[in-house]
Protein backbone atom coordinates (compact mmCIF):
# COMPACT_ATOMS: atom_id res chain seq x y z
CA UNK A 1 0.00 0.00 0.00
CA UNK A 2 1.71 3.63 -0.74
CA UNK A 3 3.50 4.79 2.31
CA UNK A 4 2.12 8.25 2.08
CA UNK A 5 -1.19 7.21 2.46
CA UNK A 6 -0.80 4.57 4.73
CA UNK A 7 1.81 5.90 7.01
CA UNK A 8 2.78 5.46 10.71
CA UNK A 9 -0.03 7.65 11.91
CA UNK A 10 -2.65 6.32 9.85
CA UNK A 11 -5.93 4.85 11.64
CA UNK A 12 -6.94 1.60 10.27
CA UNK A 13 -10.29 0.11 10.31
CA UNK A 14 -11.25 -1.77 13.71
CA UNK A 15 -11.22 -5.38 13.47
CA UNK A 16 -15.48 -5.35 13.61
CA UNK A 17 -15.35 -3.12 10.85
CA UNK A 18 -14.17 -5.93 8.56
CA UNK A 19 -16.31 -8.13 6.91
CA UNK A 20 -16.06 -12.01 8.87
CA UNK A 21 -15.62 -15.06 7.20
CA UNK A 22 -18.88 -16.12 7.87
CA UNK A 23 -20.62 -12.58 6.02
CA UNK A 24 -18.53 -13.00 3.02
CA UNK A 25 -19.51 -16.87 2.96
CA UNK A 26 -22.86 -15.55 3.61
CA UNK A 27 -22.69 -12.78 0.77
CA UNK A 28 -21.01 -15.45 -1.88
CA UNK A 29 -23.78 -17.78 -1.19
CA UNK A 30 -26.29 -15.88 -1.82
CA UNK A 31 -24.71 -14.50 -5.24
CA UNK A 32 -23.87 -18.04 -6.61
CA UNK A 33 -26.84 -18.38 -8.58
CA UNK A 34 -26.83 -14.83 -10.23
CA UNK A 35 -23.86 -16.84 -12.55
CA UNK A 36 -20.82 -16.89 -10.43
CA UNK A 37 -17.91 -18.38 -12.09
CA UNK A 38 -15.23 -17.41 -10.39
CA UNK A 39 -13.89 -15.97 -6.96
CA UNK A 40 -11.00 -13.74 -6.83
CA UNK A 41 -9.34 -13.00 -3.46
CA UNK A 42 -6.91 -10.25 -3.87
CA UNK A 43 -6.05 -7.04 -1.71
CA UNK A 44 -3.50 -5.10 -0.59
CA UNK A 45 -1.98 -8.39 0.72
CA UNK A 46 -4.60 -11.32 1.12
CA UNK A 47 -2.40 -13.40 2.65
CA UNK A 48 -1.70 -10.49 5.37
CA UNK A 49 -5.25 -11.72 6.68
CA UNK A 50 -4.87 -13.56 10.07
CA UNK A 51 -6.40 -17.21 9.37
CA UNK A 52 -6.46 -16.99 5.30
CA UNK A 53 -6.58 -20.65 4.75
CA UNK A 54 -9.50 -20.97 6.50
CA UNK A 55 -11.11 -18.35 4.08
CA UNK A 56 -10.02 -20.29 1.29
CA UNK A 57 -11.49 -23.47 2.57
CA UNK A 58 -15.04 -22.24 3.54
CA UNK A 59 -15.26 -20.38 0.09
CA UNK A 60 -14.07 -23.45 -1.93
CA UNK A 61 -16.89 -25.42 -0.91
CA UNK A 62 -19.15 -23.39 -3.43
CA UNK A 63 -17.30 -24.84 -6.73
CA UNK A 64 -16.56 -22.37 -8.62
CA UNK A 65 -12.83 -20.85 -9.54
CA UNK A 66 -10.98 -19.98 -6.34
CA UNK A 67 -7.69 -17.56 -7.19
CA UNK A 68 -5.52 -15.63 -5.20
CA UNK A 69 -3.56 -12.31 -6.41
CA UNK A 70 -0.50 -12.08 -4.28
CA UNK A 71 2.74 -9.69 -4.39
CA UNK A 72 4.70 -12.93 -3.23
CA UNK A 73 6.47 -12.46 -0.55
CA UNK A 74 4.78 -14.94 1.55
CA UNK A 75 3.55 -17.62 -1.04
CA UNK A 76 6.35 -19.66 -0.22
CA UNK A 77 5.16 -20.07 3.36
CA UNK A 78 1.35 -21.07 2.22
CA UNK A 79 1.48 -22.13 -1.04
CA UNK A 80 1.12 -26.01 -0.24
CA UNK A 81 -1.49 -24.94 2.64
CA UNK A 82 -3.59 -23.13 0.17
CA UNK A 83 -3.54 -25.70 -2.20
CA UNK A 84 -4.89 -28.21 0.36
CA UNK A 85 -7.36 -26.10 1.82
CA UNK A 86 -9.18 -25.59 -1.86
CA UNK A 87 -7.19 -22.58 -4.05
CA UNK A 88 -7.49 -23.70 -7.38
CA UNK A 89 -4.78 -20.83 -8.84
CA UNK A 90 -2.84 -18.14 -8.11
CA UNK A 91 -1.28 -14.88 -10.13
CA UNK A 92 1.69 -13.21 -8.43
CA UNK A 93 2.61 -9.40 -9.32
CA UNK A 94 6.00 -9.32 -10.45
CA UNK A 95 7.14 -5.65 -12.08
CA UNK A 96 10.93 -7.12 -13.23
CA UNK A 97 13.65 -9.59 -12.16
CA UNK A 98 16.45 -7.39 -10.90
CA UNK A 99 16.12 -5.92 -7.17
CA UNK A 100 16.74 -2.05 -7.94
CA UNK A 101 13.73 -1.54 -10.51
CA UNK A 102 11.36 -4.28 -8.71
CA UNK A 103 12.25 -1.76 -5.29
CA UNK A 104 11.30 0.68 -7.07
CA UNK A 105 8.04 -0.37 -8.79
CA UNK A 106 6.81 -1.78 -5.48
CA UNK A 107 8.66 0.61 -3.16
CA UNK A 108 9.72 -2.14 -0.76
CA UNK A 109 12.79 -3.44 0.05
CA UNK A 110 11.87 -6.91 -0.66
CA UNK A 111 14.11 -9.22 -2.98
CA UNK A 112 12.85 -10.62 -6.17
CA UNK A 113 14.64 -14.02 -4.99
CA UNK A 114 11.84 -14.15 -2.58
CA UNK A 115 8.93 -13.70 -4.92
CA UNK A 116 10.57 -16.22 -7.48
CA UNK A 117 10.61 -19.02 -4.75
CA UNK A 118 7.16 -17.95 -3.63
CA UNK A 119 6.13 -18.72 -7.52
CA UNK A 120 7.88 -22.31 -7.48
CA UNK A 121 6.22 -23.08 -4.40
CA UNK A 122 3.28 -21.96 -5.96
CA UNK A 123 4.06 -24.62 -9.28
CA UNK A 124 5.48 -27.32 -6.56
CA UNK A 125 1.68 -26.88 -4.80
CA UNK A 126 -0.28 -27.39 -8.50
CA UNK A 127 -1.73 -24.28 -8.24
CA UNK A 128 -1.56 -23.98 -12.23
CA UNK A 129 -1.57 -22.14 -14.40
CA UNK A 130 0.49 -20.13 -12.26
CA UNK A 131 -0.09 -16.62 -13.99
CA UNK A 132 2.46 -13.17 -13.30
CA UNK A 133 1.19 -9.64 -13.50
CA UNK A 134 3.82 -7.46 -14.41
CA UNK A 135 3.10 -3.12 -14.76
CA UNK A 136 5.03 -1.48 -17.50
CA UNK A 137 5.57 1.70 -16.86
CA UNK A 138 7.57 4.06 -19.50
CA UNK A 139 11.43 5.01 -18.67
CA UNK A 140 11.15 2.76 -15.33
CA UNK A 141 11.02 -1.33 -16.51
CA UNK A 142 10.58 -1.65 -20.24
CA UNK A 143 14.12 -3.87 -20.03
CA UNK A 144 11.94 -6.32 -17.65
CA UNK A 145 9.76 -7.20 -20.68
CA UNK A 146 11.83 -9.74 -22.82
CA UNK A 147 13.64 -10.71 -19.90
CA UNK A 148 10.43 -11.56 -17.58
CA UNK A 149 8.90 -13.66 -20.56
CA UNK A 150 12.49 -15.53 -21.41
CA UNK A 151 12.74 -16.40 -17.79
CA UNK A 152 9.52 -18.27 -17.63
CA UNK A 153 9.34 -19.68 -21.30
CA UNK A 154 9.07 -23.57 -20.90
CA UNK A 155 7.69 -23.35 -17.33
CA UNK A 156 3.97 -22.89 -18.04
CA UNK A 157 3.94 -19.90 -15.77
CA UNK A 158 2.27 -16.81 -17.59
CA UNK A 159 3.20 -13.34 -17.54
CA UNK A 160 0.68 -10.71 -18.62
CA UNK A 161 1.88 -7.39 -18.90
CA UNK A 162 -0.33 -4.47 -17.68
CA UNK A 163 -0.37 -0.96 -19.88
CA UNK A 164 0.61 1.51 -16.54
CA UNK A 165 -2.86 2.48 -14.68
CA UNK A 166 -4.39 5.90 -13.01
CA UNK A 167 -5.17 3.49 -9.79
CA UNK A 168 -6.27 6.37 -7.33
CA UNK A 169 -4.45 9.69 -6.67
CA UNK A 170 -1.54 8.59 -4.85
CA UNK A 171 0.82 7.52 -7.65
CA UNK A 172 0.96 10.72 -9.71
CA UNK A 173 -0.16 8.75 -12.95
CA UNK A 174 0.42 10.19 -16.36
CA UNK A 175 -0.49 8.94 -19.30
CA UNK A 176 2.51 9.68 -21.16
CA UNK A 177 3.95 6.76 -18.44
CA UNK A 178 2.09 4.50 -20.30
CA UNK A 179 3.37 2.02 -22.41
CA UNK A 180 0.73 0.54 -24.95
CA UNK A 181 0.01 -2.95 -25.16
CA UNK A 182 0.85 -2.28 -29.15
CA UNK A 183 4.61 -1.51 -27.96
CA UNK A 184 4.58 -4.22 -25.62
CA UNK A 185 4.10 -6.44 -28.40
CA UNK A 186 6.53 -4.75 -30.57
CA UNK A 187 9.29 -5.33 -27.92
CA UNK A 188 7.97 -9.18 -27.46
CA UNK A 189 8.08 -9.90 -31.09
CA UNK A 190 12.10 -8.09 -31.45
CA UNK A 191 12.73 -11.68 -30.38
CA UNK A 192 9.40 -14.26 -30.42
CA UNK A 193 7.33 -14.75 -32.90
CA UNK A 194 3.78 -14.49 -32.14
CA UNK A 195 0.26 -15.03 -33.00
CA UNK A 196 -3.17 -14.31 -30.75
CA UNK A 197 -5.19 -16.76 -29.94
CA UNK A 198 -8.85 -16.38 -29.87
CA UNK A 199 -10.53 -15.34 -26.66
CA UNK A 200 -13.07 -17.67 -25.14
CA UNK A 201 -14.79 -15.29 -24.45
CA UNK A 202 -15.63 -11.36 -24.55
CA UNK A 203 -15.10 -10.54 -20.95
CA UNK A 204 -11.36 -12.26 -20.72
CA UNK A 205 -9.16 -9.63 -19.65
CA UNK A 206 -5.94 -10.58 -20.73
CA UNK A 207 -5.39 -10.55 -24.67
CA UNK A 208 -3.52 -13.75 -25.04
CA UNK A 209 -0.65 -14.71 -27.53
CA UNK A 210 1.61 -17.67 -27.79
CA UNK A 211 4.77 -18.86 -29.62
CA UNK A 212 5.40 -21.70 -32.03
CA UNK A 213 6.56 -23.78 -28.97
CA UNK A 214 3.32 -23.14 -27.44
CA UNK A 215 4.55 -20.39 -24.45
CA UNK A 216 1.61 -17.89 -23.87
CA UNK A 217 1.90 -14.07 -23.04
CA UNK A 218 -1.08 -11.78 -21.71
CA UNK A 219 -1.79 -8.06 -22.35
CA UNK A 220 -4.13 -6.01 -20.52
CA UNK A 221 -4.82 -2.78 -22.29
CA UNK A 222 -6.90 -0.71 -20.17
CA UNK A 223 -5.90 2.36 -21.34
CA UNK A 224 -5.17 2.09 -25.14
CA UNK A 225 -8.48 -0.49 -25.55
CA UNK A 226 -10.90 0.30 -22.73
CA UNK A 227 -13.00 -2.88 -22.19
CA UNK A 228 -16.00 -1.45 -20.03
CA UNK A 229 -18.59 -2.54 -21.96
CA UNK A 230 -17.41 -6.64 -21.53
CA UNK A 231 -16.40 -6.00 -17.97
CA UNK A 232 -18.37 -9.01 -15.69
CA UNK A 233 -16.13 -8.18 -12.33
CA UNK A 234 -17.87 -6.93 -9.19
CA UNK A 235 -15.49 -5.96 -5.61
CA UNK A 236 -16.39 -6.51 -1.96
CA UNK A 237 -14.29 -4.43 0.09
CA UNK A 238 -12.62 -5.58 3.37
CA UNK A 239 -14.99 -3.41 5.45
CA UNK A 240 -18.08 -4.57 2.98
CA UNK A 241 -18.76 -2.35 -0.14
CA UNK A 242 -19.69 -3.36 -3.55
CA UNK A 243 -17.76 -1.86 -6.17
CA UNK A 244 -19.23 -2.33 -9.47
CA UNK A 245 -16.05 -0.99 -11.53
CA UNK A 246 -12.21 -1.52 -10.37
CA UNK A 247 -11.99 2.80 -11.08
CA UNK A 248 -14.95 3.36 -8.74
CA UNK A 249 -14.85 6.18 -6.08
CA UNK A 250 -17.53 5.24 -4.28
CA UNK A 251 -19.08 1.62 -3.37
CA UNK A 252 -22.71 0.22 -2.28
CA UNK A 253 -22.47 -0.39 1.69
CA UNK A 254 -23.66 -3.78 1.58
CA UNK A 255 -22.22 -4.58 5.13
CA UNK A 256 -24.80 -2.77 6.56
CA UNK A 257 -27.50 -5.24 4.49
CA UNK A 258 -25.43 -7.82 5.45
CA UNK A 259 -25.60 -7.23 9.40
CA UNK A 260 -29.42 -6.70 9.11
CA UNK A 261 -30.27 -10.03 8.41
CA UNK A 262 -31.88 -10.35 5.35
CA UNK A 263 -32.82 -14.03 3.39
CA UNK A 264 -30.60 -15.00 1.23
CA UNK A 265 -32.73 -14.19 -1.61
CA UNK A 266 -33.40 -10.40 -0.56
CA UNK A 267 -29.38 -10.27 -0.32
CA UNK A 268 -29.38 -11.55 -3.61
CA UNK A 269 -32.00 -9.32 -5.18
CA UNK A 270 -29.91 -6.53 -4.10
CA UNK A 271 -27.02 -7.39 -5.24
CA UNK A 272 -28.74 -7.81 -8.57
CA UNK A 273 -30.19 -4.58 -8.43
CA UNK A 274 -27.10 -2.90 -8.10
CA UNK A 275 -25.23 -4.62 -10.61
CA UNK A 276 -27.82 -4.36 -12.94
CA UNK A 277 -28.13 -0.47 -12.54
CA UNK A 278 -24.25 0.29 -12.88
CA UNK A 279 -23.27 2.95 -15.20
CA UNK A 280 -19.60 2.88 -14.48
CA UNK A 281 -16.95 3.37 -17.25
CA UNK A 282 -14.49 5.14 -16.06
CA UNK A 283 -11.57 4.11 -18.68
CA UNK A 284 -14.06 5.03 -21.59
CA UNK A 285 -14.53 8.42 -20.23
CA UNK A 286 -10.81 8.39 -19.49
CA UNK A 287 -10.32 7.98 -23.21
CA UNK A 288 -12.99 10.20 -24.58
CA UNK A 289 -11.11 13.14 -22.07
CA UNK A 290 -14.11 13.51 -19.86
CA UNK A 291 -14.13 15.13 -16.37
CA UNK A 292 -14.24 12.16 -13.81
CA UNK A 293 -13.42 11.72 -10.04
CA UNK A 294 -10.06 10.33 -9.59
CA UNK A 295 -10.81 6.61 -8.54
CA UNK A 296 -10.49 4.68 -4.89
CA UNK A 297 -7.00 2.93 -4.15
CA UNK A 298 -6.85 -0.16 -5.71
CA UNK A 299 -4.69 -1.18 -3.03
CA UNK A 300 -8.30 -1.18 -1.20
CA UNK A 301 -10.23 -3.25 -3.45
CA UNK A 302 -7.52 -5.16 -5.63
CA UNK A 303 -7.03 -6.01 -9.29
């Protein structure tokens, strides 16, 4: 999370603020029949949560997709425990290979040697495909490009690469920071050739290629290619509000509906409502130079 926002003075939410175990189990169950197909637990740092695993198991009894985003740096520790207790995959974030510009993406102090054995742990535990998000962000880690995809060629480990994003106010985003998916590929293909293979289906991020030895690569071009209109991904919040769009500055308090009681169908019906009556697109407006709020943290509700 950035430092300046969340510095040594900063209040955090108290713990009965945060949404249990049992109301998010309570909230997914009632939302499984709308269509659910997948669960996504991401953060900040999920696996910063005190008794994770335990999430993970009382969510994977639904039976539907159960993935974890992670930054890494304790995957090696829970990788196998995750894997037992019902994760079906996991993507780590991964901005480049050497120490200096991954410090610097992340600002940590953390070594990439870390995150690398938290992604074998993560292959040892079969929690495949083991996918890698990686930011590129202009004059900082274009030279992590080829040499993030040539380190995991053969491995079956994925990296999608992310065109730099306006994710609240706190990193200074500028669009002339950006680095297209177009030139991501252009850097790719100074070395692979490769050809796209055909979504299975319209609201799929990641634009996928592969090579001629089968290797696949992801780019997610939220800013060049805005992809509102396909978009099928709501967001709880830690301390219970639904976001209907990952550039949202505000988010339905649903904790409150939560703590009322309702039947599973009227929590349901809600949530329906809601996500029926959404008008977000914030990256369209983006592109069309629009006046818009700058969005929440996504620090606070993930990726």
């Amino acid at each position: 999370m950035p430092r300046e926002v969340f510095g040594p003075d900063h209040s955090y939410l108290e713990r009965e603020e945060i949404l249990s175990f049992e109301e998010l189990n309570q909230l997914v169950s009632s939302i499984i029949p709308l269509g659910v197909e997948k669960i996504r637990l991401t953060g900040g740092e999920p696996l910063l949560r005190r008794d994770f695993p335990k999430l993970v198991e009382i969510l994977s009894s639904h039976g539907v997709e159960l993935a974890l985003t992670t930054n890494g740096l304790l995957l090696e520790r829970y990788a196998k425990e995750l894997a037992e207790a019902g994760l079906d995959r996991v993507t780590v974030s991964l901005d480049a290979l050497d120490d200096e510009t991954f410090q610097l993406m992340t600002d940590t102090n953390a070594k990439v040697s870390d995150i690398l054995a938290g992604i074998d742990a993560a292959v040892a535990a079969g929690l495949s495909p083991v996918k890698i998000n990686t930011v590129v962000r202009k004059g900082v880690n274009e030279h992590a490009v080829l040499q993030l995809f040539n380190h995991f060629r053969g491995s079956g480990v994925i990296v999608r690469f992310i065109e730099y994003m306006d994710v609240g106010a706190s990193n200074n985003w500028s669009r002339g920071e950006v680095v297209t998916g177009s030139e991501i590929l252009e850097i790719l293909r100074s070395e692979h050739h490769l050809e796209p293979i055909i979504p299975e289906n319209d609201s799929q991020v990641a634009k996928l290629w592969q090579t001629q030895d089968g290797d696949k690569v992801g780019l997610i071009t939220s800013i060049s290619e805005p992809f509102c209109g396909d978009c099928t991904r709501g967001r709880i919040s830690s301390e219970g509000r639904f976001y209907t769009c990952l550039f949202s500055d505000i988010g339905f308090d649903i904790k409150s509906i939560i703590r009322s009681e309702p039947s599973q169908d009227e929590l349901r019906d809600l949530v329906s409502f809601v996500w029926l009556n959404r008008a977000d697109r914030y990256s369209e407006l983006r592109d069309e130079g629009r006046r818009i709020h700058l969005p929440i943290e996504m620090s606070h509700i993930g990726g």
